[in-house]
C-alpha atoms as a PDB file:
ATOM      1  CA  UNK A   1      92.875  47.883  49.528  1.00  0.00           C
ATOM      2  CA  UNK A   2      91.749  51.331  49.509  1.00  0.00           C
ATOM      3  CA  UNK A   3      93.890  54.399  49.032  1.00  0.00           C
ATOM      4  CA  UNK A   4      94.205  57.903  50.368  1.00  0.00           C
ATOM      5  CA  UNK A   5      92.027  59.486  47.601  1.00  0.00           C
ATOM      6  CA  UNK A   6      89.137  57.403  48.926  1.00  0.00           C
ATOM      7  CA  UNK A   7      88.578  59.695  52.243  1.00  0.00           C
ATOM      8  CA  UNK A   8      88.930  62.688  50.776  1.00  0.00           C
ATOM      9  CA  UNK A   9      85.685  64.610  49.710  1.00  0.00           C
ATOM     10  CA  UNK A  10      85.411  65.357  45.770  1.00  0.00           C
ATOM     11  CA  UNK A  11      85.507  69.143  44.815  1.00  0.00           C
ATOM     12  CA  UNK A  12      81.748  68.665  45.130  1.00  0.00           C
ATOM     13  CA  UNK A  13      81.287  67.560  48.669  1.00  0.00           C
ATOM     14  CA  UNK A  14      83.646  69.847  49.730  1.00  0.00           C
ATOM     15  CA  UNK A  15      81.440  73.137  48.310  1.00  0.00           C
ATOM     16  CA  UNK A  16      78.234  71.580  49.444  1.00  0.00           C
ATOM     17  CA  UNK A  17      80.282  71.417  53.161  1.00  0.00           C
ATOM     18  CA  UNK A  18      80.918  74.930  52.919  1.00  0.00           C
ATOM     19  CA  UNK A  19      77.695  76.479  51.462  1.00  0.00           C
ATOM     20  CA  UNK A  20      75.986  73.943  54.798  1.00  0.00           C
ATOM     21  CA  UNK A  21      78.464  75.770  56.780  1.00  0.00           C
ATOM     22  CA  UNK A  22      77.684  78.989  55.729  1.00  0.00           C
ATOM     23  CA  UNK A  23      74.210  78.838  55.738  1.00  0.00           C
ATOM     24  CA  UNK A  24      74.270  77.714  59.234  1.00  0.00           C
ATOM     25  CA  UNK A  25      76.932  80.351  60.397  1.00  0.00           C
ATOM     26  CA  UNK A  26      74.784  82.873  59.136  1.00  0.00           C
ATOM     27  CA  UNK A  27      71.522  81.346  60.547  1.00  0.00           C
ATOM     28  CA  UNK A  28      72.946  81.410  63.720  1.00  0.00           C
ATOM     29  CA  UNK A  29      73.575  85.376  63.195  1.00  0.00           C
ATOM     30  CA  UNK A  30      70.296  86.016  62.628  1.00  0.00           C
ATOM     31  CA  UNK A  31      69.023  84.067  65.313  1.00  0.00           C
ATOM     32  CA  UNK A  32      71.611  86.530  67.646  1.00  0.00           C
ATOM     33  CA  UNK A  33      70.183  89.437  65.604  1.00  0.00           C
ATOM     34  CA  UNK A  34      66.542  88.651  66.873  1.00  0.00           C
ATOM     35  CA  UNK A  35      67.665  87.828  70.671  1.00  0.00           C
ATOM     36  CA  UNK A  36      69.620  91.319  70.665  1.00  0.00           C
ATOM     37  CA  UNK A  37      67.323  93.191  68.645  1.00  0.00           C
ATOM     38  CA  UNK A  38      64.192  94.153  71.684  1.00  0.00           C
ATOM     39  CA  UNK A  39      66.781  95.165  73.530  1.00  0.00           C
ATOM     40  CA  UNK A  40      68.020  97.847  70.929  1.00  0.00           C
ATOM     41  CA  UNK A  41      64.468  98.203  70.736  1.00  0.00           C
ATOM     42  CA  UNK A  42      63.889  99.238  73.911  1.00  0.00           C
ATOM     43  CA  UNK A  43      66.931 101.309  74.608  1.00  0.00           C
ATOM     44  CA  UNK A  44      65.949 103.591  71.047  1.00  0.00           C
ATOM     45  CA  UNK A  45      62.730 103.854  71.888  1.00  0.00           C
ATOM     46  CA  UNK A  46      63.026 105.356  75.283  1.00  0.00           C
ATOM     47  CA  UNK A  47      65.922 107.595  74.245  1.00  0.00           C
ATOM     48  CA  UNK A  48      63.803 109.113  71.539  1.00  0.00           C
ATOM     49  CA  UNK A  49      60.813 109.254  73.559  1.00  0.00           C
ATOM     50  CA  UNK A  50      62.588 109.756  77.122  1.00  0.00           C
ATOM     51  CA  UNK A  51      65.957 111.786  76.656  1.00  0.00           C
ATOM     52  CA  UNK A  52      64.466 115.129  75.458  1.00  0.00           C
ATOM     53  CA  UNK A  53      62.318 115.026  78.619  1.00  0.00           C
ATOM     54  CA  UNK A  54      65.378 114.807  81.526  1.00  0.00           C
ATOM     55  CA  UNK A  55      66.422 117.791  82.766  1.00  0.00           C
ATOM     56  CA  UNK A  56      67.345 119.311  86.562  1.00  0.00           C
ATOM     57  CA  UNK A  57      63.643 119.715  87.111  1.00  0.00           C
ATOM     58  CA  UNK A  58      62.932 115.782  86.539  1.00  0.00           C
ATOM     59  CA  UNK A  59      65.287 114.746  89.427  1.00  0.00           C
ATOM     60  CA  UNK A  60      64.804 117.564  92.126  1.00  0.00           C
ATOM     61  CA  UNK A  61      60.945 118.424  91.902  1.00  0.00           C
ATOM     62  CA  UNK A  62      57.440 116.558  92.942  1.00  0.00           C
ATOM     63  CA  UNK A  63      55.038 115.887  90.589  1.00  0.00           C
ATOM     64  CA  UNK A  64      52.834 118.705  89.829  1.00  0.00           C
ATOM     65  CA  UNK A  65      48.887 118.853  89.945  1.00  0.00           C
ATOM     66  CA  UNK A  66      46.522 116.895  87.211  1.00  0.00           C
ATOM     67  CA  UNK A  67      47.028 119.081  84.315  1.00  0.00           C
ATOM     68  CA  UNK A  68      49.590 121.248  85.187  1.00  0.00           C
ATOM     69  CA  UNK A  69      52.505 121.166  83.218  1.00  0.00           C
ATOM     70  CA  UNK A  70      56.534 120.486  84.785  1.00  0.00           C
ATOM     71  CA  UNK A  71      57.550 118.878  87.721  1.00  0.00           C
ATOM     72  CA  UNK A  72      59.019 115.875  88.243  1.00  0.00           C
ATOM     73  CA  UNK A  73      59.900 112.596  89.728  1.00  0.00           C
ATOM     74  CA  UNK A  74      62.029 113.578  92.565  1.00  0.00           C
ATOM     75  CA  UNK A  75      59.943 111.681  95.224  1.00  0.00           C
ATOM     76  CA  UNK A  76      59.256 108.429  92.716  1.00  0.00           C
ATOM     77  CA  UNK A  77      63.561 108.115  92.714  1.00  0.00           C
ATOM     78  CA  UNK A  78      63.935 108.622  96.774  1.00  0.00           C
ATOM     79  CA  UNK A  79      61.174 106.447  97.062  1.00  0.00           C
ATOM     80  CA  UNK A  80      62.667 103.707  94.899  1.00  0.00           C
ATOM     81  CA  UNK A  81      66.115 103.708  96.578  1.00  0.00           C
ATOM     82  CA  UNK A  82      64.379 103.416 100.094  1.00  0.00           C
ATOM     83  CA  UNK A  83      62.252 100.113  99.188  1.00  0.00           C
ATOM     84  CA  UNK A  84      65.430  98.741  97.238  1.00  0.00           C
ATOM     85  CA  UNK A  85      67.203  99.283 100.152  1.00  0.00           C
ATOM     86  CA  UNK A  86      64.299  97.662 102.718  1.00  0.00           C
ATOM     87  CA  UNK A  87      64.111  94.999 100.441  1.00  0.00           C
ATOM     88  CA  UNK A  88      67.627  94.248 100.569  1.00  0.00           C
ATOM     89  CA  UNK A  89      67.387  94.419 104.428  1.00  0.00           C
ATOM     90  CA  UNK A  90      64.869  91.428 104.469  1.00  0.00           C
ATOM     91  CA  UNK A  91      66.159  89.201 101.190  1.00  0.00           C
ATOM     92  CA  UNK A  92      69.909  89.567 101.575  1.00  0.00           C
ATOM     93  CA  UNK A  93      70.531  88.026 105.052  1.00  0.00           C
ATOM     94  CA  UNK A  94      67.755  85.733 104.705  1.00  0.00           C
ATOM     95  CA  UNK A  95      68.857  84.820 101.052  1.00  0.00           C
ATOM     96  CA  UNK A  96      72.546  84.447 102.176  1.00  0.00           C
ATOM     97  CA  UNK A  97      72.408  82.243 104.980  1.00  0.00           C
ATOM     98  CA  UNK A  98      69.528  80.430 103.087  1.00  0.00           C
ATOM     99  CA  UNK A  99      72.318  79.616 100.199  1.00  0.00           C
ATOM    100  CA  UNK A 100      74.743  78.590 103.653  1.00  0.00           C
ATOM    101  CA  UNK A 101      72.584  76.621 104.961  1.00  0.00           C
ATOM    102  CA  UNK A 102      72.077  74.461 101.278  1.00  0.00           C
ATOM    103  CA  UNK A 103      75.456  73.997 100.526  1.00  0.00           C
ATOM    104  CA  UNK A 104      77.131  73.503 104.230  1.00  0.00           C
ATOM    105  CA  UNK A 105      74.636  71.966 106.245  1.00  0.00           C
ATOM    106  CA  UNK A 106      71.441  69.520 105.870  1.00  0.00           C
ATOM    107  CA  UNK A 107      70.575  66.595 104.609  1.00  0.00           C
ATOM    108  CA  UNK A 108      70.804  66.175 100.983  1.00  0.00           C
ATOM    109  CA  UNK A 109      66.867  64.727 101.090  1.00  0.00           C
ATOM    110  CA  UNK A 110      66.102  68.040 103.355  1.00  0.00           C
ATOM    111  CA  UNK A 111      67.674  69.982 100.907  1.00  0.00           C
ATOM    112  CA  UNK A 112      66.523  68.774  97.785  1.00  0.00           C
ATOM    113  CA  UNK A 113      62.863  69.833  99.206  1.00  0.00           C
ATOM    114  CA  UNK A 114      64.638  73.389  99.984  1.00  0.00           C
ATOM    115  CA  UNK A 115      65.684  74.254  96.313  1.00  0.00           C
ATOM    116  CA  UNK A 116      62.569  72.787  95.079  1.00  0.00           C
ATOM    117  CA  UNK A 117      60.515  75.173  96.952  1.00  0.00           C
ATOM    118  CA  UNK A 118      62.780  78.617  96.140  1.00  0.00           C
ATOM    119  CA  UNK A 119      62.563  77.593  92.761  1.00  0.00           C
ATOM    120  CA  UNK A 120      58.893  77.605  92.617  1.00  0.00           C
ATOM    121  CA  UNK A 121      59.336  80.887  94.230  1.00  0.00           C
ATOM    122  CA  UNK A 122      61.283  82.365  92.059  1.00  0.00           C
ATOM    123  CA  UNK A 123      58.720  81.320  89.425  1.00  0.00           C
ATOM    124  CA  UNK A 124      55.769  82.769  91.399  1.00  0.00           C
ATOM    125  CA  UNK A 125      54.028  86.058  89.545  1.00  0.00           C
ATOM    126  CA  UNK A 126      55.412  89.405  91.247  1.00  0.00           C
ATOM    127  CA  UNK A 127      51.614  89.976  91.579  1.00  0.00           C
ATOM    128  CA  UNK A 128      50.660  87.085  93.764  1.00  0.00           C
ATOM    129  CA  UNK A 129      53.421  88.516  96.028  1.00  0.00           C
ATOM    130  CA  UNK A 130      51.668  91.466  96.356  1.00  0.00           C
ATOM    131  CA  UNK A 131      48.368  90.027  97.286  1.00  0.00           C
ATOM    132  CA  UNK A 132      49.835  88.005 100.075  1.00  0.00           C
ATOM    133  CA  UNK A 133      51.941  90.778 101.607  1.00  0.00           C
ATOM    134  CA  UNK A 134      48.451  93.081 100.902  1.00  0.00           C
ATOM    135  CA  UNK A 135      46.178  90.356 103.083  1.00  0.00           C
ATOM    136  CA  UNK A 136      49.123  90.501 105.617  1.00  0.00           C
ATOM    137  CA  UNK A 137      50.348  93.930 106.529  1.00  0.00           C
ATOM    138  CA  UNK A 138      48.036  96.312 104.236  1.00  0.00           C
ATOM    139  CA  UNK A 139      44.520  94.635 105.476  1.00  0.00           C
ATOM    140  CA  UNK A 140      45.191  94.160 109.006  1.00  0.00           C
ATOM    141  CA  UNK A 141      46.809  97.304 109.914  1.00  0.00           C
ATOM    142  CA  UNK A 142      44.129  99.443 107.068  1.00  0.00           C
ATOM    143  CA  UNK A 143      46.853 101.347 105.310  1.00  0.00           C
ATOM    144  CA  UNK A 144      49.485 100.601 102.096  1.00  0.00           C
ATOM    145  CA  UNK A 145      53.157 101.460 103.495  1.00  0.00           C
ATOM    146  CA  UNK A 146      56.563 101.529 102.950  1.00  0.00           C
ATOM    147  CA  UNK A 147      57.106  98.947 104.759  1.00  0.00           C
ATOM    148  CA  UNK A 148      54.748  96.509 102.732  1.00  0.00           C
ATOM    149  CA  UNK A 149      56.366  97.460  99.974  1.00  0.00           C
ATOM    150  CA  UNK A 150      59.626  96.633 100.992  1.00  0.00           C
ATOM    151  CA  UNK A 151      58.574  93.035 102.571  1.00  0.00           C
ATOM    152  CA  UNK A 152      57.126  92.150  99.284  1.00  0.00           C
ATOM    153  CA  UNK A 153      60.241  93.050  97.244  1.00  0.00           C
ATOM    154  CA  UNK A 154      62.530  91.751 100.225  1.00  0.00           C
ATOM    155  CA  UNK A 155      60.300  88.469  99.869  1.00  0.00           C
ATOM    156  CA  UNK A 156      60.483  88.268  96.085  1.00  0.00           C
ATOM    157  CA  UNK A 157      64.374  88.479  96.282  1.00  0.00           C
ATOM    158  CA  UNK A 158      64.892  85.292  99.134  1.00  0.00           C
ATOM    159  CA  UNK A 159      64.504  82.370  96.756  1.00  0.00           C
ATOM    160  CA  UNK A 160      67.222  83.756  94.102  1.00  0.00           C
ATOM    161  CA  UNK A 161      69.576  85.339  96.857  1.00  0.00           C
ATOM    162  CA  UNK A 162      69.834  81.726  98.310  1.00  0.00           C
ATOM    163  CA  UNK A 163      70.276  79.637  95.184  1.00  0.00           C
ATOM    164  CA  UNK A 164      72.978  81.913  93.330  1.00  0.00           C
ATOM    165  CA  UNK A 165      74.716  81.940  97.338  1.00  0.00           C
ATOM    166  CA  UNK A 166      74.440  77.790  97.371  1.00  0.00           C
ATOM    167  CA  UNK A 167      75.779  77.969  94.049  1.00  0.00           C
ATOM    168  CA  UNK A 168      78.843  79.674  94.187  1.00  0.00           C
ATOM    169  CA  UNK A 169      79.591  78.099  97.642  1.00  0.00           C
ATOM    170  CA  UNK A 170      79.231  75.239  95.863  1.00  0.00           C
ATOM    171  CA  UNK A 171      82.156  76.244  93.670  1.00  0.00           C
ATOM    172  CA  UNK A 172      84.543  76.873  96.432  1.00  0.00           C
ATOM    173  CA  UNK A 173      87.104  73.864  96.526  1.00  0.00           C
ATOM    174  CA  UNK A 174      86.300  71.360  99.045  1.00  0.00           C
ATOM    175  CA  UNK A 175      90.318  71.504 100.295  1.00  0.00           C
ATOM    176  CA  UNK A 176      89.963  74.954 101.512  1.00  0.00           C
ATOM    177  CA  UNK A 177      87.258  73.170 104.330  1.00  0.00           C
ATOM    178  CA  UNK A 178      89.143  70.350 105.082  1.00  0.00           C
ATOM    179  CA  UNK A 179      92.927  72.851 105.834  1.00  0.00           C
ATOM    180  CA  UNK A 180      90.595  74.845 107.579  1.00  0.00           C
ATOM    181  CA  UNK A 181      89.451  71.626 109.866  1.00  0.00           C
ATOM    182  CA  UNK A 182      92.709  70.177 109.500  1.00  0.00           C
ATOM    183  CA  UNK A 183      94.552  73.092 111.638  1.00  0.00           C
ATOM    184  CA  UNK A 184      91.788  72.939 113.906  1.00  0.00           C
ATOM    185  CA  UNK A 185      89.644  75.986 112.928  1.00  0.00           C
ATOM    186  CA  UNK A 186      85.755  75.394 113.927  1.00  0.00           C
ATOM    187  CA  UNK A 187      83.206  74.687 111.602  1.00  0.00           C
ATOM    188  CA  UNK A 188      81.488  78.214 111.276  1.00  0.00           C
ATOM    189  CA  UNK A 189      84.919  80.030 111.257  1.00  0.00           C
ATOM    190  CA  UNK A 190      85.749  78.246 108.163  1.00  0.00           C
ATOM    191  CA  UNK A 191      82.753  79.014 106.492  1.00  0.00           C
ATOM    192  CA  UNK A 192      82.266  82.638 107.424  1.00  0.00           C
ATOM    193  CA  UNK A 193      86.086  84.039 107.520  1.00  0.00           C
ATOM    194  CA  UNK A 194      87.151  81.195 104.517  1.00  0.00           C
ATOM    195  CA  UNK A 195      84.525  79.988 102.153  1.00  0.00           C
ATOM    196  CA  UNK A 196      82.071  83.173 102.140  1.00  0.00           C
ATOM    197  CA  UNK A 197      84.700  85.153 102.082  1.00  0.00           C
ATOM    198  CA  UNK A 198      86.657  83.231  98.950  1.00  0.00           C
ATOM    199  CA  UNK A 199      82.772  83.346  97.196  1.00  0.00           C
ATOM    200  CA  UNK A 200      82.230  87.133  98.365  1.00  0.00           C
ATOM    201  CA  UNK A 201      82.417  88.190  94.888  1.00  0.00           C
ATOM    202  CA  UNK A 202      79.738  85.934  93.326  1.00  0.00           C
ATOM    203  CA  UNK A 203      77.847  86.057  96.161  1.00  0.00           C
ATOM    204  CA  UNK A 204      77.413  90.085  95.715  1.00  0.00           C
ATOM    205  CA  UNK A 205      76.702  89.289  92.081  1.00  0.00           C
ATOM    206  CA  UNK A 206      73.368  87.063  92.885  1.00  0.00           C
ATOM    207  CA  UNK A 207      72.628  90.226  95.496  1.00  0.00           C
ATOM    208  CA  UNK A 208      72.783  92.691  92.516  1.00  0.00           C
ATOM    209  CA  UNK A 209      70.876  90.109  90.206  1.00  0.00           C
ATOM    210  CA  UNK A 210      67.862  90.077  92.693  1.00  0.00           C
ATOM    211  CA  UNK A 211      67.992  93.743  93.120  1.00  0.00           C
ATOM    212  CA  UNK A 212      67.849  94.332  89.506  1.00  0.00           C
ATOM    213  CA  UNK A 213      65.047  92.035  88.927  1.00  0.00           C
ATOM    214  CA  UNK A 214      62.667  93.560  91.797  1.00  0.00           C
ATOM    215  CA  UNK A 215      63.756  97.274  90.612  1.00  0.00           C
ATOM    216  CA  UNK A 216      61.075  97.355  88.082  1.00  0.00           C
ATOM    217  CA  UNK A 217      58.532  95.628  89.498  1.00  0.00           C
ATOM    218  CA  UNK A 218      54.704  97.549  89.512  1.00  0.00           C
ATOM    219  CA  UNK A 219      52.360  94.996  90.477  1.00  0.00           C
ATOM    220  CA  UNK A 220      53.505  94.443  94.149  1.00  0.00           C
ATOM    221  CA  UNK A 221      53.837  97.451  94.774  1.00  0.00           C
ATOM    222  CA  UNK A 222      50.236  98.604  93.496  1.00  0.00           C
ATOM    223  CA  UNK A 223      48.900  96.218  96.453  1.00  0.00           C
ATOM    224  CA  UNK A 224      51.795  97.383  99.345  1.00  0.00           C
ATOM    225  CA  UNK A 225      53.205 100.824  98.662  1.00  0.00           C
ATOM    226  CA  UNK A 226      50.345 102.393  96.420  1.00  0.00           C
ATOM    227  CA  UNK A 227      52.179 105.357  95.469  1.00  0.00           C
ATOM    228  CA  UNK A 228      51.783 109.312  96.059  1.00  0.00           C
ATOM    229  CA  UNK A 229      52.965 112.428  94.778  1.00  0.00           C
ATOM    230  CA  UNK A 230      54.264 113.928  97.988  1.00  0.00           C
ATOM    231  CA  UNK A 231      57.581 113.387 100.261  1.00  0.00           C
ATOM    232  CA  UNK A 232      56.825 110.078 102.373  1.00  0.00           C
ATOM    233  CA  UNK A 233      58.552 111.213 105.844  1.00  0.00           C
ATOM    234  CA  UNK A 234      57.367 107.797 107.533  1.00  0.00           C
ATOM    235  CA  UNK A 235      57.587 104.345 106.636  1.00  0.00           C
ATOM    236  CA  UNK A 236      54.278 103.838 107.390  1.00  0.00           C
ATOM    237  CA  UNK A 237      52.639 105.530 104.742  1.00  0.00           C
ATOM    238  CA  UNK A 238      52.158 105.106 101.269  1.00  0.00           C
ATOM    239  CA  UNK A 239      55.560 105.666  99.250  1.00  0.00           C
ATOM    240  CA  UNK A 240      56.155 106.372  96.012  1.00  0.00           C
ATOM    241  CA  UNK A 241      58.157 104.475  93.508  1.00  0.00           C
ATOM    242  CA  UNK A 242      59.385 104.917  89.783  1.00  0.00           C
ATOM    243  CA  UNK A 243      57.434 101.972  88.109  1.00  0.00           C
ATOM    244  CA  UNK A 244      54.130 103.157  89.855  1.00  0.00           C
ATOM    245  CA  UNK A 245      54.665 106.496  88.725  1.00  0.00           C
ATOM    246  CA  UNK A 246      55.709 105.559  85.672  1.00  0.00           C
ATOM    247  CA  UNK A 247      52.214 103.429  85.752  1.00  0.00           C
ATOM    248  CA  UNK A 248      50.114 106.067  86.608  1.00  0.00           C
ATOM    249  CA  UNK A 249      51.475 108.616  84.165  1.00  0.00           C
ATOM    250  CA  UNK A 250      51.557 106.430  80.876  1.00  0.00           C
ATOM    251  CA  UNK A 251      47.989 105.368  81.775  1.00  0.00           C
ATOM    252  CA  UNK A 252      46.915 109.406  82.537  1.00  0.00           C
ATOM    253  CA  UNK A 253      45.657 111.667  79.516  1.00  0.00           C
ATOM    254  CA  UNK A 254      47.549 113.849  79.968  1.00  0.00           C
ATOM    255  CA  UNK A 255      50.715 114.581  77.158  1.00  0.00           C
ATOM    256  CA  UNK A 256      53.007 116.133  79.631  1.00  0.00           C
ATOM    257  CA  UNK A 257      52.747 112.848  81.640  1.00  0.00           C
ATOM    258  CA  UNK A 258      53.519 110.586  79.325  1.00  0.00           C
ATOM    259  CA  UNK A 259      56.609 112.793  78.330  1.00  0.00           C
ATOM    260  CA  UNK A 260      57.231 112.253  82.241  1.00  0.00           C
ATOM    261  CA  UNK A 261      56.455 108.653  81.906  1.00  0.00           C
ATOM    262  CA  UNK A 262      58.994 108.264  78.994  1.00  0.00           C
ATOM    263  CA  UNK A 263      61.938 109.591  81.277  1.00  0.00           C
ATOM    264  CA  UNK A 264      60.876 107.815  84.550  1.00  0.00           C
ATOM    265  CA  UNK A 265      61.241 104.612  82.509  1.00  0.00           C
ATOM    266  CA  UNK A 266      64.791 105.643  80.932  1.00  0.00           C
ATOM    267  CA  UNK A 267      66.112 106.759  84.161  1.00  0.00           C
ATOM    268  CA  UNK A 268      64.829 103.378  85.715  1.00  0.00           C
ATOM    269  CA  UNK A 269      65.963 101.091  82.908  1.00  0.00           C
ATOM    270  CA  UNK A 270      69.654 103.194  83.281  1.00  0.00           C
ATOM    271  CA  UNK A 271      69.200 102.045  86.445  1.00  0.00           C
ATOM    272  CA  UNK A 272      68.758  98.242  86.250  1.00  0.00           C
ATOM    273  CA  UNK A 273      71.235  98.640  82.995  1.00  0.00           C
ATOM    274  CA  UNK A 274      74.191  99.385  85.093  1.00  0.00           C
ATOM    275  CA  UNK A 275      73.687  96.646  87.639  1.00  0.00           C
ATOM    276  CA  UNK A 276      73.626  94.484  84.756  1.00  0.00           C
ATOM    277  CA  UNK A 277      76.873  95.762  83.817  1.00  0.00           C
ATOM    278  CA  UNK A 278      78.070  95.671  87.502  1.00  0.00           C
ATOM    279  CA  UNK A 279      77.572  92.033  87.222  1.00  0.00           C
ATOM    280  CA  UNK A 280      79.136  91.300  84.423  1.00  0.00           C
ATOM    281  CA  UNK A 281      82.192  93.022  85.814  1.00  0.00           C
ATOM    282  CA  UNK A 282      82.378  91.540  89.206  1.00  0.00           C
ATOM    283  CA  UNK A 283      81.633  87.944  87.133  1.00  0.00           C
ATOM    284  CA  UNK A 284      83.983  88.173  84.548  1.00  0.00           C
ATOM    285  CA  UNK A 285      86.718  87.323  86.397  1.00  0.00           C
ATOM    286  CA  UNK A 286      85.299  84.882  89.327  1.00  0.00           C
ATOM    287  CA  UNK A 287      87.946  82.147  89.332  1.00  0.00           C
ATOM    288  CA  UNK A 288      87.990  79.676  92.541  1.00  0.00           C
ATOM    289  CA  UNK A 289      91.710  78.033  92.943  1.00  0.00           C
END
């Protein structure tokens, strides 16, 4: 017959317990330390380097001549903004009824196929979208645009547009469907003025995902857009953008462009920074009942 005493740990045990505890607590601190600590990283070293460097100048002036000291990236930040937005013209309605498509209609083997394929996509190098949208708009029509630009941003946001949609539809309890059919309310009325509109929220939080994941990408846009350091007053032309002129300054030789280049990226990482922090508010709360 065994008694109480026999289940509790000696005064041994019990220390070892703690001391594993401990040590595992505080491995698991450092292991947070090292995740958070390029970030930190990052965000010191392009204060330091970047901050001293903004001024009214940066944000209202073109870049000046090869040599020249001043200007700024005045046409790089208009130009960014206008591909954003032509990307979000091409991968947000495509992207969004993508995502309605998955998780309201087809077949389940049909669909299956479908995620397979965006998330391949989404795993494709931003560069390899530029090459395709360069052998398709840039080649045939002899000139790097705007528009080519924005189609291979627009292109590069689709695949995560449509999964984040599909998965917050997903999410949306299956009884708000079957009132919906139940009072007689057709099929695409339910889904557009109930279920869309019940996932709205995480549905602009995939949108602003995509966006900031595109925002900083150079390598398509060294194949579509190319980059100048004028006004672009037609989308047919070559367009400027932060990360290419970000690109072109830190790789220059000159000193006053790669102070330049130090406060393009700040601005831009600012930029994607409070889209993060967008998403995290509009996500905080998301809460289907």
């Amino acid at each position: 017959m065994t008694t109480p005493n026999q289940f509790q740990p000696s005064a041994r045990q019990h220390a070892w317990r703690k001391f594993v505890s401990g040590a595992m607590a505080g491995l698991m601190l450092v292991c947070a330390a090292v995740v958070m600590a390029p970030i930190f990283l990052v965000l010191y070293f392009l204060i330091r380097e970047g901050a001293t460097s903004l001024d009214w100048a940066f944000f209202t002036q073109l870049p000046k001549p090869s040599g020249e000291l001043g200007g700024g990236m005045a046409n790089a930040i208009v130009g960014t903004f206008v591909l954003l937005t032509m990307a979000a013209s091409i991968g947000v309605p495509v992207g969004v009824m993508g995502g309605i498509y998955l998780a309201e209609y087809g077949s389940e083997r049909a669909n299956s196929w479908i995620r397979f394929m965006a998330d391949v996509l989404n795993g494709v190098p931003s560069i390899v979208w530029g090459m395709v949208v360069w052998a398709l708009l840039v080649v045939p029509f002899k000139t790097f645009s705007a528009y080519a630009g924005g189609v291979a941003l627009g292109l590069m946001m689709i695949p995560l547009v449509m999964r984040t949609t599909e998965e917050v539809l997903i999410l949306v309890p299956q009884g708000y469907r079957e009132a919906g059919l139940a009072l007689g309310i057709a099929r695409w009325k339910i889904i557009t003025v109930i279920v869309v509109k019940t996932a709205l929220k995480g549905i602009i939080t995939g949108i602003l995902i995509a966006t900031a994941r595109v925002a900083g990408e150079t390598a398509p846009l060294l194949f579509t857009a190319l980059g100048n350091n004028f006004w672009s007053h037609r989308l047919s032309e070559p367009i400027s953008a932060l990360p290419l002129l970000i690109y072109s300054y830190a790789v220059s030789p000159y000193d006053d462009w790669h102070r330049q280049a130090w406060a393009g990226a700040l601005v831009l990482m600012a930029f994607i920074l409070s889209l993060n922090i967008l998403v995290r508010l509009l996500s905080r709360d998301r809460k289907f009942t």
